[in-house]
C-alpha atoms as a PDB file:
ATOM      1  CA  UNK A   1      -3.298   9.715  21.150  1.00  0.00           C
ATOM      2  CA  UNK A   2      -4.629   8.798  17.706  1.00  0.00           C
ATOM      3  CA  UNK A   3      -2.177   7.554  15.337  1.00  0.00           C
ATOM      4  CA  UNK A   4      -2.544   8.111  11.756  1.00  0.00           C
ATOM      5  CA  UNK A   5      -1.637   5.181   9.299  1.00  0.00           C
ATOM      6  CA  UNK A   6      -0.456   7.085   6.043  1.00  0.00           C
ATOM      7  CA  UNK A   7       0.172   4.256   2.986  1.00  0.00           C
ATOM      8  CA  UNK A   8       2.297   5.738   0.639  1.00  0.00           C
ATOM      9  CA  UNK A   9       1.672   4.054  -3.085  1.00  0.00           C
ATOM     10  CA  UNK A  10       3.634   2.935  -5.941  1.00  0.00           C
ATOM     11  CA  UNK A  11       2.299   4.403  -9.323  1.00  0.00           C
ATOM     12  CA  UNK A  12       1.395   0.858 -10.596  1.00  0.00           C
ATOM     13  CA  UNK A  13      -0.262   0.438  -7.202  1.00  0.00           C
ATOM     14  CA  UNK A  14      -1.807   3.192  -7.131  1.00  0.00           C
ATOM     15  CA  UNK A  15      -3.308   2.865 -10.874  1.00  0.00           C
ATOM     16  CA  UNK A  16      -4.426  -0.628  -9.251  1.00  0.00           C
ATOM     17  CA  UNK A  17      -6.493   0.778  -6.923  1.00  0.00           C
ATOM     18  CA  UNK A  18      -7.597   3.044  -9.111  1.00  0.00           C
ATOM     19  CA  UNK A  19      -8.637   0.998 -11.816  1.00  0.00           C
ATOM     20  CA  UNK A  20     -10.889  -1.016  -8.998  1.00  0.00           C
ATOM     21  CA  UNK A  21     -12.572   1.927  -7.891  1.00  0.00           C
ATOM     22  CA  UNK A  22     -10.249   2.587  -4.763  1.00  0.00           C
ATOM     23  CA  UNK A  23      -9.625   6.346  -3.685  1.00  0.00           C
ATOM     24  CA  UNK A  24      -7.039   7.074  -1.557  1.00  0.00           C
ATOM     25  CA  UNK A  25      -7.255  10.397   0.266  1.00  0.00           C
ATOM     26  CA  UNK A  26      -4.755  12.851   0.901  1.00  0.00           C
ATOM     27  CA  UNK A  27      -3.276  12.855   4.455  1.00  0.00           C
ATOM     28  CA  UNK A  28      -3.805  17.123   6.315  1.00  0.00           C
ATOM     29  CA  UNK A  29      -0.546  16.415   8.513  1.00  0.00           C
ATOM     30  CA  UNK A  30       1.715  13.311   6.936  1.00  0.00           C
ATOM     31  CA  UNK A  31       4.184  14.343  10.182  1.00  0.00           C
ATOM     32  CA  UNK A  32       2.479  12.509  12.690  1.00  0.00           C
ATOM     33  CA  UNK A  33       1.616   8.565  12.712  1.00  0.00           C
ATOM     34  CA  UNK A  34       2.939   5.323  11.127  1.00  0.00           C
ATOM     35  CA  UNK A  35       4.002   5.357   7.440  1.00  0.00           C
ATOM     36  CA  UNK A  36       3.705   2.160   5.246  1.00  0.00           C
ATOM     37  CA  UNK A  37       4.990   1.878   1.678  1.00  0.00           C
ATOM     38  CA  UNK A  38       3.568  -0.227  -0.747  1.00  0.00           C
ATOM     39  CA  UNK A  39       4.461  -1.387  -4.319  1.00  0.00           C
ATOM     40  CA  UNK A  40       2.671  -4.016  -6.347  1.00  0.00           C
ATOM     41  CA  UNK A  41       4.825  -6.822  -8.359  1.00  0.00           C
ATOM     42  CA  UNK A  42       4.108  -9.959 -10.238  1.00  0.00           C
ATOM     43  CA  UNK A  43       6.203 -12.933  -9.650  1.00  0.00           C
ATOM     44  CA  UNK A  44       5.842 -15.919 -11.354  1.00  0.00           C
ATOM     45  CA  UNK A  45       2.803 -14.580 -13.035  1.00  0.00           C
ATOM     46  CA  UNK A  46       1.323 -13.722  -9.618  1.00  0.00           C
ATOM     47  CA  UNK A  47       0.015 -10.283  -8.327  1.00  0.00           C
ATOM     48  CA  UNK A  48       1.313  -9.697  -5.170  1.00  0.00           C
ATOM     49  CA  UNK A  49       1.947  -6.899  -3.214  1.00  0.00           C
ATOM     50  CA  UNK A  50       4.853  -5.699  -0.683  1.00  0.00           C
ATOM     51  CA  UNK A  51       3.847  -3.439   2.204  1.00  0.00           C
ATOM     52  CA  UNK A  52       6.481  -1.811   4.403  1.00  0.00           C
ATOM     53  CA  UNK A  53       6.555   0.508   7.593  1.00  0.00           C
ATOM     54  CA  UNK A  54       8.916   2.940   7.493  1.00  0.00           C
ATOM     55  CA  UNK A  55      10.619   2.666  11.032  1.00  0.00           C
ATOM     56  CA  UNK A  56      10.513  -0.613  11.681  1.00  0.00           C
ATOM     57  CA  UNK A  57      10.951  -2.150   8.448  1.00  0.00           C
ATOM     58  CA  UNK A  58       8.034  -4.575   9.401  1.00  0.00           C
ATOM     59  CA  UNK A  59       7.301  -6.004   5.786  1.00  0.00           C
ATOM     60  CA  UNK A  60       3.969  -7.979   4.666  1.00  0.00           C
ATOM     61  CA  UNK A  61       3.543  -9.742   1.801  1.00  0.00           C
ATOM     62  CA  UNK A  62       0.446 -10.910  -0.343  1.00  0.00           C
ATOM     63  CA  UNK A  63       0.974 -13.595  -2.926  1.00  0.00           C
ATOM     64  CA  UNK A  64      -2.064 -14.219  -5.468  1.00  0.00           C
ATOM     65  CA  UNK A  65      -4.438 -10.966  -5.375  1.00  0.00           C
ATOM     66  CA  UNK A  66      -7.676 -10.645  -7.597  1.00  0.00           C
ATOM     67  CA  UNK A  67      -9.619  -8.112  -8.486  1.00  0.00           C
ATOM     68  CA  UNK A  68     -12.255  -9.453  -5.527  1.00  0.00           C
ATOM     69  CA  UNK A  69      -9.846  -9.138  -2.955  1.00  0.00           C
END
C-alpha cells in the first residue's frame, strides 16, 4: 500500500513557497496517508520552519533557510 504524504501549509508558508516558484498541488483523497503541518517563523532574525505529523506529533525543525534551499 502506497501512502500519501499530504503537507498542510501555513499562509506565510505557503506565500513562501509561492514567492520561490513552489506549487503545491491539491491532494484527490486527503483521507488516506500521513499528514504533516507546517508553519514558517523567524526567531532571532532566522527563517526557520516547524514541520509536524499529525499522529505522532513527530516534529522537525529547520533553523537558517535561504531562498537556495
Amino acid at each position: 500500500m502506497i501512502k500519501m504524504i499530504h503537507l498542510h501549509t501555513s499562509k506565510i508558508f505557503n506565500d513562501d513557497l509561492s514567492k520561490s516558484g513552489c506549487i503545491l498541488p491539491v491532494a484527490e483523497n486527503k483521507n488516506v496517508g500521513w499528514h504533516w503541518y507546517a508553519h514558517r517563523i523567524t526567531l532571532m532574525r532566522k527563517k526557520c520552519v516547524i514541520v509536524m505529523e499529525e499522529s505522532s506529533r513527530y516534529v522537525l525543525i529547520f533553523v537558517g533557510l535561504r531562498r537556495k534551499n
